[in-house]
N, C-alpha and C. Protein backbone atom coordinates (compact mmCIF):
# COMPACT_ATOMS: atom_id res chain seq x y z
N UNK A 1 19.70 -23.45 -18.31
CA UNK A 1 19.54 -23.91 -16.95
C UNK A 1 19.20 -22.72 -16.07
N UNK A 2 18.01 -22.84 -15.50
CA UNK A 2 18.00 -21.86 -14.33
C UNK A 2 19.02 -21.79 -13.10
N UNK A 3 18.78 -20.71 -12.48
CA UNK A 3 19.18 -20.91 -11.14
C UNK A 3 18.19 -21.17 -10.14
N UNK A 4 18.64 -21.35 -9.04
CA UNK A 4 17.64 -21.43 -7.46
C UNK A 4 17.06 -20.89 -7.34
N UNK A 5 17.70 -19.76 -7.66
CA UNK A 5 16.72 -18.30 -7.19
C UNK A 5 16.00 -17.85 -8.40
N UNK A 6 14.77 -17.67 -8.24
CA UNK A 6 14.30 -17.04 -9.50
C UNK A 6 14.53 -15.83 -9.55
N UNK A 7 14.88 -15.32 -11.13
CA UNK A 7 15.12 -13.70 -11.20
C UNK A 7 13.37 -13.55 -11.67
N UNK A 8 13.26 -12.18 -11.16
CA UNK A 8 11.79 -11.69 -11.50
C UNK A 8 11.81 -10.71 -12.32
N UNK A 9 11.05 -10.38 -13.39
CA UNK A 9 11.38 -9.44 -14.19
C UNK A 9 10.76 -8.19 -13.42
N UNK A 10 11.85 -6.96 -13.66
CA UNK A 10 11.20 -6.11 -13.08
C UNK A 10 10.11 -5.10 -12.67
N UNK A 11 9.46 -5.74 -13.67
CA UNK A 11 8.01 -5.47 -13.48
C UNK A 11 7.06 -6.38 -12.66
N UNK A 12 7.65 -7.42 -12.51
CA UNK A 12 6.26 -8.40 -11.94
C UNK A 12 5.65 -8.60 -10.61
N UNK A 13 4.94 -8.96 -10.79
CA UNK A 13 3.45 -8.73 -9.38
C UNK A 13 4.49 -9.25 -8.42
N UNK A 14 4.87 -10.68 -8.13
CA UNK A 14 5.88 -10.63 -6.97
C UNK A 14 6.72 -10.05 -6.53
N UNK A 15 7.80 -8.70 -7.33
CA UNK A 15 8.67 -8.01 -7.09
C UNK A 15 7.95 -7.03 -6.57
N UNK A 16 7.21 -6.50 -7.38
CA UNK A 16 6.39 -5.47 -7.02
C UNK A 16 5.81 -5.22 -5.06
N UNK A 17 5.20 -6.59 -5.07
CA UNK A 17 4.76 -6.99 -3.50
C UNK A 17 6.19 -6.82 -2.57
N UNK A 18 7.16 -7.45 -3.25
CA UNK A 18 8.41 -7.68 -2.20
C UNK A 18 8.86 -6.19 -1.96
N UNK A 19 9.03 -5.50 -2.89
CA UNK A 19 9.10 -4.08 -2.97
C UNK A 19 8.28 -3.31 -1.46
N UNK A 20 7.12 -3.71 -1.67
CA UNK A 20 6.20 -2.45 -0.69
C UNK A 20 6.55 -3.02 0.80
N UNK A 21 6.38 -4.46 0.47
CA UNK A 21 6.93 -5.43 2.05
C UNK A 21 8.35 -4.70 2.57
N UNK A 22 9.30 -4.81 1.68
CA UNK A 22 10.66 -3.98 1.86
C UNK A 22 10.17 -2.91 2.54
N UNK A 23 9.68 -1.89 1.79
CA UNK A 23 9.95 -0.29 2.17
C UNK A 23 8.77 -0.27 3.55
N UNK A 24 8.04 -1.33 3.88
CA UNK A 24 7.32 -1.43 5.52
C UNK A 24 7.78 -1.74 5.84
N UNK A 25 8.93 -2.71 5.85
CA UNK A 25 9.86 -3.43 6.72
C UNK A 25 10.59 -1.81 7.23
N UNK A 26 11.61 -2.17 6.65
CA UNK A 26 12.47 -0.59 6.40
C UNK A 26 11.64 0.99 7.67
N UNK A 27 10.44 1.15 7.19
CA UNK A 27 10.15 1.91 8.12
C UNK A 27 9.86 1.80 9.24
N UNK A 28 9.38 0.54 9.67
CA UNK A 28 9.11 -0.14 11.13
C UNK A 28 10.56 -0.45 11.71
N UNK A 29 11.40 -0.32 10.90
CA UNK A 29 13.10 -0.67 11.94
C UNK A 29 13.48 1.21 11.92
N UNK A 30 12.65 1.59 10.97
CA UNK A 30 13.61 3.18 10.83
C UNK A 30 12.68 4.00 12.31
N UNK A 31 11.07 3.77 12.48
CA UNK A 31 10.58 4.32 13.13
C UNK A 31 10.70 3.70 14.73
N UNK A 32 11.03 3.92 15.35
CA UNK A 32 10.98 3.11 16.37
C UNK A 32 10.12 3.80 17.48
N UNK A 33 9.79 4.86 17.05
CA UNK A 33 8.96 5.71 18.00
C UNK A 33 7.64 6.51 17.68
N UNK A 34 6.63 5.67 16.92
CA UNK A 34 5.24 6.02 15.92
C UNK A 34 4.94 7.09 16.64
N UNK A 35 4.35 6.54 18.12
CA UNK A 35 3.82 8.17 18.47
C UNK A 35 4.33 9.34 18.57
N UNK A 36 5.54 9.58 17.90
CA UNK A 36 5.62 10.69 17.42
C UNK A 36 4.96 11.12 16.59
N UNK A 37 4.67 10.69 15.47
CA UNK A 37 3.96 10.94 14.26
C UNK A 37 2.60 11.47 14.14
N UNK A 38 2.06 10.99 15.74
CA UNK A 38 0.58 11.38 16.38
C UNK A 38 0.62 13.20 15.94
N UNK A 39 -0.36 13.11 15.51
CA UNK A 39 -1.15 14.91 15.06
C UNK A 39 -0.38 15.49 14.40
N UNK A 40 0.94 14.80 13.41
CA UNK A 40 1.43 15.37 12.20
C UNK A 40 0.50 15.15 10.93
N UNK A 41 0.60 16.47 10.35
CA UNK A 41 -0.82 16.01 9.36
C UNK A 41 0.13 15.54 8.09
N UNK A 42 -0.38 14.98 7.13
CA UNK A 42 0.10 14.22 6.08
C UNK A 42 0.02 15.41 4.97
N UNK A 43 0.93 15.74 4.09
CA UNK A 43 1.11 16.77 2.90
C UNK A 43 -0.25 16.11 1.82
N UNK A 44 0.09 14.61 1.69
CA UNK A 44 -0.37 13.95 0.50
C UNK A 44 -1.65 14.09 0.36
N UNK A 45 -1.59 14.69 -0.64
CA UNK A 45 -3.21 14.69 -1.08
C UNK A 45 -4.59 13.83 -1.47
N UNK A 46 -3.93 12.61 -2.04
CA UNK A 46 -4.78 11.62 -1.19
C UNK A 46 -4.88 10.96 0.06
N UNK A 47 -4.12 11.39 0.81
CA UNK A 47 -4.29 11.21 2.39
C UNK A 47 -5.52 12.01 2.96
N UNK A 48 -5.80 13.56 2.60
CA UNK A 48 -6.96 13.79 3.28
C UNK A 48 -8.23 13.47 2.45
N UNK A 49 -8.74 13.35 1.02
CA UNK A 49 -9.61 13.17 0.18
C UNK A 49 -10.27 11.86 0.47
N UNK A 50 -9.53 10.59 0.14
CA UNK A 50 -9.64 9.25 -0.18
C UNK A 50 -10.22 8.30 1.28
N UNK A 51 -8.76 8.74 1.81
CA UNK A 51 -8.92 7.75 3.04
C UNK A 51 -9.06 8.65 4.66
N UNK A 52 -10.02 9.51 4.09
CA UNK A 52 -10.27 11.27 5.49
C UNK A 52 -10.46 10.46 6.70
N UNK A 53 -11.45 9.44 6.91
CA UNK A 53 -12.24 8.75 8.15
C UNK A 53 -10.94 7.79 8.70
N UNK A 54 -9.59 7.46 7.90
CA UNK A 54 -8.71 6.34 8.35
C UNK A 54 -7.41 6.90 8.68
N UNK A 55 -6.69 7.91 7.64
CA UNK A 55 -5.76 8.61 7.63
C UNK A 55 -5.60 10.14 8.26
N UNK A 56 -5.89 10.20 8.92
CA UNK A 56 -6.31 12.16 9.62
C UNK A 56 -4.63 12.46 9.83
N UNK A 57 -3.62 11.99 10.08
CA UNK A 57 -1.95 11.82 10.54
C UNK A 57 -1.41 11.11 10.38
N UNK A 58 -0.13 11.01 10.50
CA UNK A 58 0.89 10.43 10.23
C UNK A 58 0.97 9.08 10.83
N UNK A 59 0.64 8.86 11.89
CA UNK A 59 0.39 7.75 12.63
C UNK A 59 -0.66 7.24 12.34
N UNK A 60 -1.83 7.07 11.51
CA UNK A 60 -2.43 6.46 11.02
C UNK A 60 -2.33 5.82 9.70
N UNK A 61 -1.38 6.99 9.21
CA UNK A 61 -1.04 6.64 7.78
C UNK A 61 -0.23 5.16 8.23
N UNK A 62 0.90 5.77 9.04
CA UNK A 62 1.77 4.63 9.57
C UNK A 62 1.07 2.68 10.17
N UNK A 63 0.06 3.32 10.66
CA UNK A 63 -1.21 1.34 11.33
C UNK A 63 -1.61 1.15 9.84
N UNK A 64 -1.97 2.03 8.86
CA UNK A 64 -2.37 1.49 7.75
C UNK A 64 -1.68 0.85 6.87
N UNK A 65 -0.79 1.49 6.59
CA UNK A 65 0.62 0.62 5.65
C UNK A 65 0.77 -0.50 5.99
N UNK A 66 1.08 -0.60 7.24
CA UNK A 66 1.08 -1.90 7.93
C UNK A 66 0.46 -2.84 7.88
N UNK A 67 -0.89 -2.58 8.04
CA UNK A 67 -1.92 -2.79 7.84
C UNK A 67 -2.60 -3.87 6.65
N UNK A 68 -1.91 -2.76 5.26
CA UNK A 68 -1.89 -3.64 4.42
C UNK A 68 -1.24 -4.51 3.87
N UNK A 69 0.23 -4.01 4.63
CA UNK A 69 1.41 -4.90 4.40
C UNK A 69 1.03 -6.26 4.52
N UNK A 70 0.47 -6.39 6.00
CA UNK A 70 0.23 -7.48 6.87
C UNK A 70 -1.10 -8.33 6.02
N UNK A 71 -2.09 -7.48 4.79
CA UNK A 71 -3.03 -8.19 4.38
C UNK A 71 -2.32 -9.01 3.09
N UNK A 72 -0.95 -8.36 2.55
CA UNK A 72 -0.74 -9.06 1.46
C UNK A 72 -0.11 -9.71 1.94
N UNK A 73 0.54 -9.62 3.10
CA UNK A 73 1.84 -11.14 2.87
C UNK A 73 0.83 -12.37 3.68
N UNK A 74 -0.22 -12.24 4.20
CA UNK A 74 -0.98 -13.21 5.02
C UNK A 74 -2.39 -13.70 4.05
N UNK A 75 -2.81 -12.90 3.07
CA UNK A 75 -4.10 -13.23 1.84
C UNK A 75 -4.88 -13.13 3.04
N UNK A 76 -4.95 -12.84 3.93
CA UNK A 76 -6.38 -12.81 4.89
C UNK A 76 -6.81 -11.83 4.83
N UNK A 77 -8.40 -11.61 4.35
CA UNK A 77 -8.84 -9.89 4.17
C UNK A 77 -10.28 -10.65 4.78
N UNK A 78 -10.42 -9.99 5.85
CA UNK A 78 -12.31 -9.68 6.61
C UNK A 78 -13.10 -9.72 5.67
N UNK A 79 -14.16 -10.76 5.60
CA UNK A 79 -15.43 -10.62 4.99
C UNK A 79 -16.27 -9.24 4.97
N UNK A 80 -16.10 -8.72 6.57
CA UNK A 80 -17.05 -7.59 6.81
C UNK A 80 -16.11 -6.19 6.08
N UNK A 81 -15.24 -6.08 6.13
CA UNK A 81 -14.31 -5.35 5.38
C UNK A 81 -14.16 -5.22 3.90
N UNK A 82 -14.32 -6.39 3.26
CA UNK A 82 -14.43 -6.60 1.88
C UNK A 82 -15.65 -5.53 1.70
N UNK A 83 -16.57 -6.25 2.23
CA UNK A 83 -18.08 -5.54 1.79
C UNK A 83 -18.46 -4.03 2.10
N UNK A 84 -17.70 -3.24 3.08
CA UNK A 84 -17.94 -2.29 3.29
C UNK A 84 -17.23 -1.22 2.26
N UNK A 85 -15.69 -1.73 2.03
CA UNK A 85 -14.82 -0.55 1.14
C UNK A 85 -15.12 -1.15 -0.05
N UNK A 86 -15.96 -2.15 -0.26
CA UNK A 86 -15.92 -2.15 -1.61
C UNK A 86 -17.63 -2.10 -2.29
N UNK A 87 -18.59 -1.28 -1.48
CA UNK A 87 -20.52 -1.02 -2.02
C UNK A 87 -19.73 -0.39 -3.26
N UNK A 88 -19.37 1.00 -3.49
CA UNK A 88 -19.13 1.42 -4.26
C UNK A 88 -17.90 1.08 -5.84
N UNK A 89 -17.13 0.30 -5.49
CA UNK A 89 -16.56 -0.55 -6.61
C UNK A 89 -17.10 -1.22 -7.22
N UNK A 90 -18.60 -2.00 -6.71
CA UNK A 90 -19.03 -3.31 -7.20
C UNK A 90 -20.07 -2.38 -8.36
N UNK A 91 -20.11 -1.13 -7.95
CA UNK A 91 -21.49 -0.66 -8.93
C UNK A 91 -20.72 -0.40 -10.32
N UNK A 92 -19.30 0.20 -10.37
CA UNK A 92 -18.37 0.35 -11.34
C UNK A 92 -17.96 -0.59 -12.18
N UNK A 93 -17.79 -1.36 -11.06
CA UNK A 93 -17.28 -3.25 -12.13
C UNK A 93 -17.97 -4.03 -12.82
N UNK A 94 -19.33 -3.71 -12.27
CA UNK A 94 -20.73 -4.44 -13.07
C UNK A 94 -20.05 -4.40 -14.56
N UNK A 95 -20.04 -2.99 -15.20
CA UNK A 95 -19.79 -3.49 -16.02
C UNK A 95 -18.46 -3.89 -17.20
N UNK A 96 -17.43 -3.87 -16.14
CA UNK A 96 -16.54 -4.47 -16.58
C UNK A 96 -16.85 -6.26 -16.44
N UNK A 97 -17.51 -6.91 -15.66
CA UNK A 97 -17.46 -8.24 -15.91
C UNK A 97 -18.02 -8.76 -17.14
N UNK A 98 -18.94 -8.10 -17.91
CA UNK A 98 -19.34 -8.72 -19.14
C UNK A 98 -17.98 -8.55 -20.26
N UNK A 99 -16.79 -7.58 -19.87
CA UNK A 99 -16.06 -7.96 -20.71
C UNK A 99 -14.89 -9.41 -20.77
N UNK A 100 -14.21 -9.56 -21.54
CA UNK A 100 -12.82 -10.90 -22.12
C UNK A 100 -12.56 -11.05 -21.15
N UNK A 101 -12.62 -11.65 -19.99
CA UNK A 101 -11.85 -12.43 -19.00
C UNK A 101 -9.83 -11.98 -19.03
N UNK A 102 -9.57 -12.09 -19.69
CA UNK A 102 -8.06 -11.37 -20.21
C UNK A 102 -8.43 -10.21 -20.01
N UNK A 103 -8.84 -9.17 -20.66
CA UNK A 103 -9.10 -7.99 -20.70
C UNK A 103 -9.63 -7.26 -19.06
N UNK A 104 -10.25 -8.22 -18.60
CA UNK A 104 -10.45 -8.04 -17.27
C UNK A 104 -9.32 -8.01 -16.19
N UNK A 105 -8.81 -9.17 -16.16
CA UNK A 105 -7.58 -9.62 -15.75
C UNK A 105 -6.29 -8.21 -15.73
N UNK A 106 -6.02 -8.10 -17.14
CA UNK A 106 -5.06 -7.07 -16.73
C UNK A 106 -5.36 -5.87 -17.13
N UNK A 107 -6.68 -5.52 -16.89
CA UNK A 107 -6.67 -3.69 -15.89
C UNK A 107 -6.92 -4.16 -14.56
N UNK A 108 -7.09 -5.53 -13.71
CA UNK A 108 -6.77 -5.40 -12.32
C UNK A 108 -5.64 -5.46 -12.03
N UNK A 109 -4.72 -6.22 -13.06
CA UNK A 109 -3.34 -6.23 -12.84
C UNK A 109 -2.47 -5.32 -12.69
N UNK A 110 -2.86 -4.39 -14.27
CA UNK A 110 -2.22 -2.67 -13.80
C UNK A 110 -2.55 -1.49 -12.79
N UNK A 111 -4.14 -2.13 -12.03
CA UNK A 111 -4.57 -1.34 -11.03
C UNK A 111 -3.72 -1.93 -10.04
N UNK A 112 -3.26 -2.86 -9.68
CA UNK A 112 -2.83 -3.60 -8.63
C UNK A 112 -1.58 -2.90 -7.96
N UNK A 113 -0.79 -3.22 -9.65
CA UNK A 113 1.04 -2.26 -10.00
C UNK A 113 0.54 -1.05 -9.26
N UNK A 114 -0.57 -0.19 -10.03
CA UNK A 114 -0.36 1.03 -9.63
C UNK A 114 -0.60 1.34 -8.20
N UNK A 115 -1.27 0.61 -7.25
CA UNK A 115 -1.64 0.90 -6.12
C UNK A 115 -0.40 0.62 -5.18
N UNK A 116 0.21 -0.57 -5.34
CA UNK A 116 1.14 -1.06 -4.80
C UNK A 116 2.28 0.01 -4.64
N UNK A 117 3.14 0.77 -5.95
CA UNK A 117 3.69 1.33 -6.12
C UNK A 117 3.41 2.43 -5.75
N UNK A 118 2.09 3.44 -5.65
CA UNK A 118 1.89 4.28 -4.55
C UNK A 118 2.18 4.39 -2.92
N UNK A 119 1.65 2.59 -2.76
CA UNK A 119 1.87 2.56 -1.49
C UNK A 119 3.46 2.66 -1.28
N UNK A 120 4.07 1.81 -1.95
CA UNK A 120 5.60 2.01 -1.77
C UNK A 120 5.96 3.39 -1.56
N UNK A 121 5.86 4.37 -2.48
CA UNK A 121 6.02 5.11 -2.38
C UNK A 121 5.90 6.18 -1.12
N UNK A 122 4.41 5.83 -0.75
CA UNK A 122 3.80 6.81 0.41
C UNK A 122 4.75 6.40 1.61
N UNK A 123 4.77 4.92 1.68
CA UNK A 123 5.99 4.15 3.08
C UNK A 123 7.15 5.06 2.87
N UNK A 124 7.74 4.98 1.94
CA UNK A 124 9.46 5.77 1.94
C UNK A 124 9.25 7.33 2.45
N UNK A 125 8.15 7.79 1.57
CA UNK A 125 7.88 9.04 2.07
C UNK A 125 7.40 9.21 3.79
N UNK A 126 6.89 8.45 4.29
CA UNK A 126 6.59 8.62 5.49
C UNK A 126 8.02 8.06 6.55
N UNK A 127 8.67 7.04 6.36
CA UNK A 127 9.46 7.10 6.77
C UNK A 127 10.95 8.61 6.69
N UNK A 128 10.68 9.02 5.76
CA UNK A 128 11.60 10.34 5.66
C UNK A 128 11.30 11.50 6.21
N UNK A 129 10.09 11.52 6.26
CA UNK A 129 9.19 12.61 6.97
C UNK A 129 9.59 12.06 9.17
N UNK A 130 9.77 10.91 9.07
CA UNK A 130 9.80 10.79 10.60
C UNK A 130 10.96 10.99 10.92
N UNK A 131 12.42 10.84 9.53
CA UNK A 131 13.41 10.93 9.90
C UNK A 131 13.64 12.69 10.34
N UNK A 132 13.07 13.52 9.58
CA UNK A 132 13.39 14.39 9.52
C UNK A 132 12.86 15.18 11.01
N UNK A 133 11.40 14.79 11.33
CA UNK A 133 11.17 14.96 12.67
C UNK A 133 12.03 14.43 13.68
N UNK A 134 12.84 13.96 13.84
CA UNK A 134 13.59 13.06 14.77
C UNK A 134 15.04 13.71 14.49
N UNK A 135 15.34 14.58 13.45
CA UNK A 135 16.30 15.35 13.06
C UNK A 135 17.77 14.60 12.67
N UNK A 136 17.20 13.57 11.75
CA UNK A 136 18.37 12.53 11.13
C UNK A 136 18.29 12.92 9.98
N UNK A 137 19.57 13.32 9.21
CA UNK A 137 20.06 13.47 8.11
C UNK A 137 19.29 12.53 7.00
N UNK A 138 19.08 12.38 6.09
CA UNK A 138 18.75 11.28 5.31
C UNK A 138 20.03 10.79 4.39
């Protein structure tokens, strides 16, 4: 017999999501004062490489998390947005679509984990970084 609540194994795509939702939640009650964060530069090294034109500080890092927080828990992603961050993915994937449908499936699945779990990551880290500017113990 189950219970009500479903347990999720700890790997799976819904925990995973609830996870990054958590640690944005978490920093939007921990930060209460973003513009501070204005013209702190970010350590992370894919912060200046990857995302240079979106992420330049901390406070951008901070609208973006959000950002995407707000795209997974709502499935609403911009047409014009799709098409712009993704010219260069579509030339890569070409030829992954001629492969197994399965096989396809989960390397987006483990790309998914892995992105997610970065982001988690980058949220906690940015929230600790504001604590520490704000001069709260962790």
């Amino acid at each position: 017999m189950q219970s009500a609540t479903t347990r999720f194994n700890r790997n799976s795509l819904i925990l995973t999501l609830k996870r990054y939702s958590s640690a944005v939640c978490n920093m939007e009650q921990t930060i209460l004062l973003p513009s501070l964060l204005r013209d702190v530069p970010s350590d992370e090294v894919w912060d200046c490489e990857a995302a240079e034109e979106t992420c330049r500080d901390l406070y951008d890092s901070y609208i973006m998390l959000k950002a995407i927080r707000n795209t997974v828990e709502s499935s609403l992603v911009l047409q014009d947005d799709l098409k712009t961050k993704n010219k260069d993915l579509d030339k890569t994937l070409e030829s992954l679509l001629d492969t197994d449908p399965e096989a396809l499936f989960h390397f987006h699945l483990r790309g998914l984990f892995s992105v997610m779990s970065e982001l988690t990551k980058k949220t906690q880290s940015l929230t600790e970084k504001y604590l520490d500017i704000i001069g709260v113990a962790n």
